[in-house]
Protein backbone atom coordinates (compact mmCIF):
# COMPACT_ATOMS: atom_id res chain seq x y z
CA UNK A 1 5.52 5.59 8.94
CA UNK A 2 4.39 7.35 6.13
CA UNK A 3 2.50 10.49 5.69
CA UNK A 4 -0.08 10.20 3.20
CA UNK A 5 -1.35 13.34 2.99
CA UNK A 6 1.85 14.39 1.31
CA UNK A 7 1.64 12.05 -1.41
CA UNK A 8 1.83 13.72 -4.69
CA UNK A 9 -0.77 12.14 -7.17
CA UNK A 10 0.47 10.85 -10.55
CA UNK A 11 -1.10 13.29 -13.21
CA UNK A 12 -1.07 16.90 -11.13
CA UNK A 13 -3.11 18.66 -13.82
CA UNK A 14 -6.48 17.87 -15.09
CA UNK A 15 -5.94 16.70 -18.23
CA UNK A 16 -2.71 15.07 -18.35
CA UNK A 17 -1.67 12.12 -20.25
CA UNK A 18 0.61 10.86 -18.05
CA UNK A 19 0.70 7.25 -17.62
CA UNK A 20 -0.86 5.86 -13.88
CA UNK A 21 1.41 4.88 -11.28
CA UNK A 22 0.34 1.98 -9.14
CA UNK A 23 1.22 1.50 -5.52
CA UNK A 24 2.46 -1.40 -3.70
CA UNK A 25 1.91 -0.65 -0.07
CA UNK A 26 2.59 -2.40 3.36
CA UNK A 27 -0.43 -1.91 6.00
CA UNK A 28 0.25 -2.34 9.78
CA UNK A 29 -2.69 -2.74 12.14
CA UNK A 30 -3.07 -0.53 15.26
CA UNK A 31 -4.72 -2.87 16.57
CA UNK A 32 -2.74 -6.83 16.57
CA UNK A 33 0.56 -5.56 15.07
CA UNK A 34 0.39 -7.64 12.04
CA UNK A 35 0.79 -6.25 8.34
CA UNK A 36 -1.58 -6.18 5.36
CA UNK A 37 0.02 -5.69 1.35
CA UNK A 38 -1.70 -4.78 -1.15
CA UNK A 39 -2.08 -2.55 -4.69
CA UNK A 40 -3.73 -0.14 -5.97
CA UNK A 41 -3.81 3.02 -8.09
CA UNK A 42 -4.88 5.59 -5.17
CA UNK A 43 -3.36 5.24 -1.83
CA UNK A 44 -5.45 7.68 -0.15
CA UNK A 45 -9.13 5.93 -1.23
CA UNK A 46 -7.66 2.52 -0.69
CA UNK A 47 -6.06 3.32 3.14
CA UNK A 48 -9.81 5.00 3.82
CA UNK A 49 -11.31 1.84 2.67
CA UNK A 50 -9.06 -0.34 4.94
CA UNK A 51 -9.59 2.03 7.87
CA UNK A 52 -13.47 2.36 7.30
CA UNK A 53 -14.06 -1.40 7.38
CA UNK A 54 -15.06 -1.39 3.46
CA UNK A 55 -12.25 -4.43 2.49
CA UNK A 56 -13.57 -7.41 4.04
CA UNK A 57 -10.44 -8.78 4.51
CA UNK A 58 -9.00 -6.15 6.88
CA UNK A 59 -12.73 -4.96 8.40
CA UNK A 60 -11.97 -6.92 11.67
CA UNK A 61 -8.64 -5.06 12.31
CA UNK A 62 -8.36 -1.29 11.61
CA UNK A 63 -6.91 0.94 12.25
CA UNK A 64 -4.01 0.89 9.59
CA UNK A 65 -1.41 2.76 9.06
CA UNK A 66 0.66 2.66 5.58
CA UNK A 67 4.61 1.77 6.53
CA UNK A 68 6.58 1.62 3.39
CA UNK A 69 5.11 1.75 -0.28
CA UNK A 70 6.83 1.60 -3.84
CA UNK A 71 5.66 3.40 -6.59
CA UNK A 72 5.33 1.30 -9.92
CA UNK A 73 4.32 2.41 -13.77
CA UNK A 74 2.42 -0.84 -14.85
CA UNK A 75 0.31 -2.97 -13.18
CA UNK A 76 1.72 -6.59 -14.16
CA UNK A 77 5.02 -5.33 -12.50
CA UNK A 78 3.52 -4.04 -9.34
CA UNK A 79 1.51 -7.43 -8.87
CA UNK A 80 4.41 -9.41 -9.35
CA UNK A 81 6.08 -7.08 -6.38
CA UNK A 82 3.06 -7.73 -4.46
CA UNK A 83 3.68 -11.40 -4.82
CA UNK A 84 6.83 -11.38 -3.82
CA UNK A 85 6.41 -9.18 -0.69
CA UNK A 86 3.80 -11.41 0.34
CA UNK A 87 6.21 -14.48 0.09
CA UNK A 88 8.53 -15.78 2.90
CA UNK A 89 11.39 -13.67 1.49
CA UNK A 90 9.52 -10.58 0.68
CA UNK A 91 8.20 -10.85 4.33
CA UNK A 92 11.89 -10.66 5.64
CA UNK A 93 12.71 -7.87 3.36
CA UNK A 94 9.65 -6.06 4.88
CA UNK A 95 10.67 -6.86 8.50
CA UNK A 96 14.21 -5.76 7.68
CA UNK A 97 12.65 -2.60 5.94
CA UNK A 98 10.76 -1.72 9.37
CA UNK A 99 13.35 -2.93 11.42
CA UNK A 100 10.81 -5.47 13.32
């Protein structure tokens, strides 16, 4: 399980031109057990919007919880993560990863 509240954001100081880190996460549902990934650039807004109902695809089973995540610089990279995690291989890695 991880804590989200301690997740450091990418650029601490207003003004920064550090490049944005994107976030491949794994989503668990309190509710059937079964997992949800995703990406995005915030995984604070984006676990509220899951939890509040606001991603239609997930509406009908929060609560979630983020499980695992990986940081990534660009974008094309963390899709192509995202793809593979939501193949039949990345699926095993993830069940390996959360020992289920």
């Amino acid at each position: 399980m991880v804590d989200v509240a301690q997740l450091a954001p990418a650029c601490r100081q207003a003004g920064s031109t550090c490049s944005r880190m994107y976030y491949v996460y794994v989503l668990v549902s309190k509710k059937d057990d079964n997992i949800y990934i995703g990406i995005t650039n915030n995984l604070n807004r984006r676990l509220r919007e899951h939890n509040t109902g606001r991603t239609q695809s997930t509406k009908s089973r929060v609560p979630f919880e983020i499980v695992y995540y990986e940081e990534v610089k660009e974008r094309e990279n963390a899709r192509n993560r995202e793809k593979f995690l939501k193949s039949g291989c990345g699926r095993e890695l993830i069940k390996n990863i959360l020992n289920k």
